[in-house]
N, C-alpha and C. Protein backbone atom coordinates (compact mmCIF):
# COMPACT_ATOMS: atom_id res chain seq x y z
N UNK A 1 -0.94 3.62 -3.00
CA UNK A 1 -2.01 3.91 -2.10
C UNK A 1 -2.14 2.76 -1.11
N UNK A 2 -2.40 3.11 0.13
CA UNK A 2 -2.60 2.10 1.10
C UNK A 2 -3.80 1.83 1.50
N UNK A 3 -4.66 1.09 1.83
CA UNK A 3 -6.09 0.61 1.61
C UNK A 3 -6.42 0.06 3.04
N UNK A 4 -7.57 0.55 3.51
CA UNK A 4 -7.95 0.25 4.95
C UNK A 4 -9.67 -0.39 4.99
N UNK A 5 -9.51 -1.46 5.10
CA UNK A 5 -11.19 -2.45 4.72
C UNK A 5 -11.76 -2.46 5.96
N UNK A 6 -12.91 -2.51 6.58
CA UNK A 6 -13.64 -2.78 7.67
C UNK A 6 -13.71 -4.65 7.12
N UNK A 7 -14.59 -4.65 8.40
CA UNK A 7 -15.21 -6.32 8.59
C UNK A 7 -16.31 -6.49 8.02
N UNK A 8 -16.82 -5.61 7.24
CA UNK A 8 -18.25 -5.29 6.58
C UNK A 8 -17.52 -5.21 4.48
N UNK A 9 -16.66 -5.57 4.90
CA UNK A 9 -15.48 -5.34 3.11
C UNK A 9 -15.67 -4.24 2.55
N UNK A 10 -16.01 -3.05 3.26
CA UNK A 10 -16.01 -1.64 3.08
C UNK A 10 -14.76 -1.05 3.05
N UNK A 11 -14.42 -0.04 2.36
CA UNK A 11 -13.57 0.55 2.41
C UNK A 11 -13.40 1.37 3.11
N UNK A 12 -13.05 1.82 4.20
CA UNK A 12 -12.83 2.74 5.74
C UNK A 12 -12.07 3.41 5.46
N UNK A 13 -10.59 3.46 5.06
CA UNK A 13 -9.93 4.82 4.81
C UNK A 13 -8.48 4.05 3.82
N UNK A 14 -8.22 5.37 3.27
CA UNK A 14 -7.11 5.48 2.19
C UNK A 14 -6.10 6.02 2.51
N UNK A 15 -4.68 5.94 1.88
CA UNK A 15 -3.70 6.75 2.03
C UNK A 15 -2.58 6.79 1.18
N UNK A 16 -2.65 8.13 0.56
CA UNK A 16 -1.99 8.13 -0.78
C UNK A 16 -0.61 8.54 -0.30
N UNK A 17 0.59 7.73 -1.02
CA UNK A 17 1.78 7.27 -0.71
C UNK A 17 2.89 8.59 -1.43
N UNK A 18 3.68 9.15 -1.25
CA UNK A 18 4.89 9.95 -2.14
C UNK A 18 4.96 8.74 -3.29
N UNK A 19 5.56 9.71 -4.39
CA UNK A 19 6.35 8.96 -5.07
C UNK A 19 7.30 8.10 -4.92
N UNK A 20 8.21 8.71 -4.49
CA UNK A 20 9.66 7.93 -3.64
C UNK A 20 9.34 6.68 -3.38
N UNK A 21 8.30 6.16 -2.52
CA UNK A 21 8.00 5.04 -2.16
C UNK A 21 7.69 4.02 -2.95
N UNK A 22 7.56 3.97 -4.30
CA UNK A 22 7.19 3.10 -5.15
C UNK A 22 8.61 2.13 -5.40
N UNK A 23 10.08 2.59 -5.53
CA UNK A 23 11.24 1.94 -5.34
C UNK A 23 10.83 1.07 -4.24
N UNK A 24 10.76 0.86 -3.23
CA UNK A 24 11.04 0.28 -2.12
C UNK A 24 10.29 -0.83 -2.09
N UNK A 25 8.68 -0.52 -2.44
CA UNK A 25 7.90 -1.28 -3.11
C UNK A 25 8.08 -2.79 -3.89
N UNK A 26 9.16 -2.13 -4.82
CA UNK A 26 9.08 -2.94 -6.06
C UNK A 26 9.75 -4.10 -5.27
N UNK A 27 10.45 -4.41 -4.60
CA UNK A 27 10.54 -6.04 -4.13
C UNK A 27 9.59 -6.88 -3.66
N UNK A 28 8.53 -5.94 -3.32
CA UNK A 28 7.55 -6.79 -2.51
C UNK A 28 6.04 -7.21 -3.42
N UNK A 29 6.26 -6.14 -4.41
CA UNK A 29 4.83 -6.14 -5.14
C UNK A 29 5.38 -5.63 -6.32
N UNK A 30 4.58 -6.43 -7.93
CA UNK A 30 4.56 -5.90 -9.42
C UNK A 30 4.46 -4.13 -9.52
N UNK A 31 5.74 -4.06 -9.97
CA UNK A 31 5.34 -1.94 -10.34
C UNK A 31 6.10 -2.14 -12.09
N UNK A 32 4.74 -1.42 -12.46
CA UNK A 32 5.35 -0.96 -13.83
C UNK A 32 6.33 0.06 -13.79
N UNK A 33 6.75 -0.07 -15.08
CA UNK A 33 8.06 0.39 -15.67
C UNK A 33 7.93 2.09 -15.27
N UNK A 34 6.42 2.47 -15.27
CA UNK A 34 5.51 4.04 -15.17
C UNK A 34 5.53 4.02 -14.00
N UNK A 35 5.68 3.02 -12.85
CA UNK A 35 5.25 3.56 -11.51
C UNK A 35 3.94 3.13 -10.84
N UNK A 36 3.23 2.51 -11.69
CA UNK A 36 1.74 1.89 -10.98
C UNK A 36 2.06 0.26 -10.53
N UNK A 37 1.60 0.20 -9.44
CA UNK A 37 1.42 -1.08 -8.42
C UNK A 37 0.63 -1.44 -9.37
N UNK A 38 0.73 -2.89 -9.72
CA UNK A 38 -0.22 -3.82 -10.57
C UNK A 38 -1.07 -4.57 -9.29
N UNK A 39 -2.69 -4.50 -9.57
CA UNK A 39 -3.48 -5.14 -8.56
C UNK A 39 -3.56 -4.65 -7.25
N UNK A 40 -4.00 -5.35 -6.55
CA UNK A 40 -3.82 -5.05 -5.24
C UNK A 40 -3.33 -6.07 -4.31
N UNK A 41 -2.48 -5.86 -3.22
CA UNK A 41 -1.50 -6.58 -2.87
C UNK A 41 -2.04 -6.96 -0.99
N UNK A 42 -2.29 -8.05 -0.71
CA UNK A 42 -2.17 -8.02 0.81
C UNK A 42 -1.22 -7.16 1.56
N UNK A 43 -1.38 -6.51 2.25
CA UNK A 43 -0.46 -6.02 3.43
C UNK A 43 0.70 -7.12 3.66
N UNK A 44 1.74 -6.95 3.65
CA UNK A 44 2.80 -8.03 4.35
C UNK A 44 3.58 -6.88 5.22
N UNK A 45 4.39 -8.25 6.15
CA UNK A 45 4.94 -6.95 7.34
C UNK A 45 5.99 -6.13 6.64
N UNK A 46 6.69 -6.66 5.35
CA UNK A 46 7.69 -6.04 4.69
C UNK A 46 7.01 -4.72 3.96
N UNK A 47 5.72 -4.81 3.74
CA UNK A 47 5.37 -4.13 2.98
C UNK A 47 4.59 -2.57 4.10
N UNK A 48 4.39 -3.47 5.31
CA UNK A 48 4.27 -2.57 6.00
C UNK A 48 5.21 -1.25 7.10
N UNK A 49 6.64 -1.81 6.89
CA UNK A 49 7.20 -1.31 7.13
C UNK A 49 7.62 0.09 6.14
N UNK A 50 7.78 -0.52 5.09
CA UNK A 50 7.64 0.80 4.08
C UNK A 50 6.40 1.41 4.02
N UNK A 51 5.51 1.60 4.68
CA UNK A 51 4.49 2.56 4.03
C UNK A 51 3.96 3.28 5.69
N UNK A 52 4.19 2.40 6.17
CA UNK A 52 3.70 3.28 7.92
C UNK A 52 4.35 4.74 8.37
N UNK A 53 5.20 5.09 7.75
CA UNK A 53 5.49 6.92 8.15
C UNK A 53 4.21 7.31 7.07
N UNK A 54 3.67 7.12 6.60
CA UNK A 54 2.63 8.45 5.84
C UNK A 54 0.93 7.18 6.05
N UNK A 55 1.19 6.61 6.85
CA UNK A 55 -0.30 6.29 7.55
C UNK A 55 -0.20 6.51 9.06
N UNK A 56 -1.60 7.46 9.59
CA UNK A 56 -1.91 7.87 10.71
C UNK A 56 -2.49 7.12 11.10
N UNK A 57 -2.08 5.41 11.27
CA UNK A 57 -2.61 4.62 12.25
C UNK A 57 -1.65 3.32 12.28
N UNK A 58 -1.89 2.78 12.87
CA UNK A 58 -0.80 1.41 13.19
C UNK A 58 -1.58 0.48 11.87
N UNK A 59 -0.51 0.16 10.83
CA UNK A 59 -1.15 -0.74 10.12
C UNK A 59 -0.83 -2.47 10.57
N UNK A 60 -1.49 -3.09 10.16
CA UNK A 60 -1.87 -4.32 11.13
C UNK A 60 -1.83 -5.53 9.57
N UNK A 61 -0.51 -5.67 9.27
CA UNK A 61 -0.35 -6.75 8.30
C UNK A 61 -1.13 -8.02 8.49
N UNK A 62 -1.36 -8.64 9.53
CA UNK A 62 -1.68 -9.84 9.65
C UNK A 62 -3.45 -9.72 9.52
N UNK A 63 -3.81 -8.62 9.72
CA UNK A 63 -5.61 -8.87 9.58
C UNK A 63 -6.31 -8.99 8.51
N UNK A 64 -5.79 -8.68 7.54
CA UNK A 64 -6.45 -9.00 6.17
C UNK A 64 -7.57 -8.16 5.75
N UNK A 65 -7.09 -6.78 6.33
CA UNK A 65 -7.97 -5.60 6.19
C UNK A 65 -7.00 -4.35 5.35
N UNK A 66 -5.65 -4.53 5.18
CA UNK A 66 -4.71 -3.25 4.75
C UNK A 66 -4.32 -4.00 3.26
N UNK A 67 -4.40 -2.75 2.34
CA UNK A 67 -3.85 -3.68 1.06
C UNK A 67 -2.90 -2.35 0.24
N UNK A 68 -2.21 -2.54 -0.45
CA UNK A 68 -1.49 -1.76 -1.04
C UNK A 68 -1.82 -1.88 -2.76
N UNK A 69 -2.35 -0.68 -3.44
CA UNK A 69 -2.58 -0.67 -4.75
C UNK A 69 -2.29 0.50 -5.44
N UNK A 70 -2.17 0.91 -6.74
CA UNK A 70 -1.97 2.20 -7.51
C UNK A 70 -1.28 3.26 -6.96
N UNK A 71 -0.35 2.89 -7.07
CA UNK A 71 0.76 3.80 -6.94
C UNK A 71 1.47 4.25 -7.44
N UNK A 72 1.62 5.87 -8.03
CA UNK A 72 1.89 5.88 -9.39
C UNK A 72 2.96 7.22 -8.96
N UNK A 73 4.31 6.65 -9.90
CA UNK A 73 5.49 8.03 -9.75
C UNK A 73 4.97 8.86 -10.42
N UNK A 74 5.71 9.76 -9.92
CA UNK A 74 5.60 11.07 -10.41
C UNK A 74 6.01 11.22 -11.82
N UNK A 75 6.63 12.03 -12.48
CA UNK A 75 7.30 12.17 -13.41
C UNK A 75 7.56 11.14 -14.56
């Protein structure tokens, strides 16, 4: 899931990721053996490159508002 914070530390909007994407993941951030992102992870630009086709907005690694968490395979 990709995580979108306001300046108020609200949560503004979500975006739940395919399965598939959890491989690509795993270099950049802890994934269990099941497929769940452990914690929640700052945005990095590596991390933003994998997840920006299934978010409808420009994600913005450097603001400290996008975070990547629970992401869980399928099967």
């Amino acid at each position: 899931m990709v995580e979108k914070f306001g300046a108020d530390g609200f949560l503004e909007n979500s975006w739940v990721l395919p399965p598939d994407v959890v491989e690509p993941l795993r270099v950049h951030v802890d994934v269990t053996p099941q497929g769940w992102v452990v914690d929640a992870w700052p945005m990095t630009s590596g991390v933003a490159v994998i997840v920006q086709p299934w978010v409808d907005e420009p994600v913005d690694a450097g603001s400290g508002a996008w975070f990547v968490s629970s992401v869980q395979a399928a099967g």
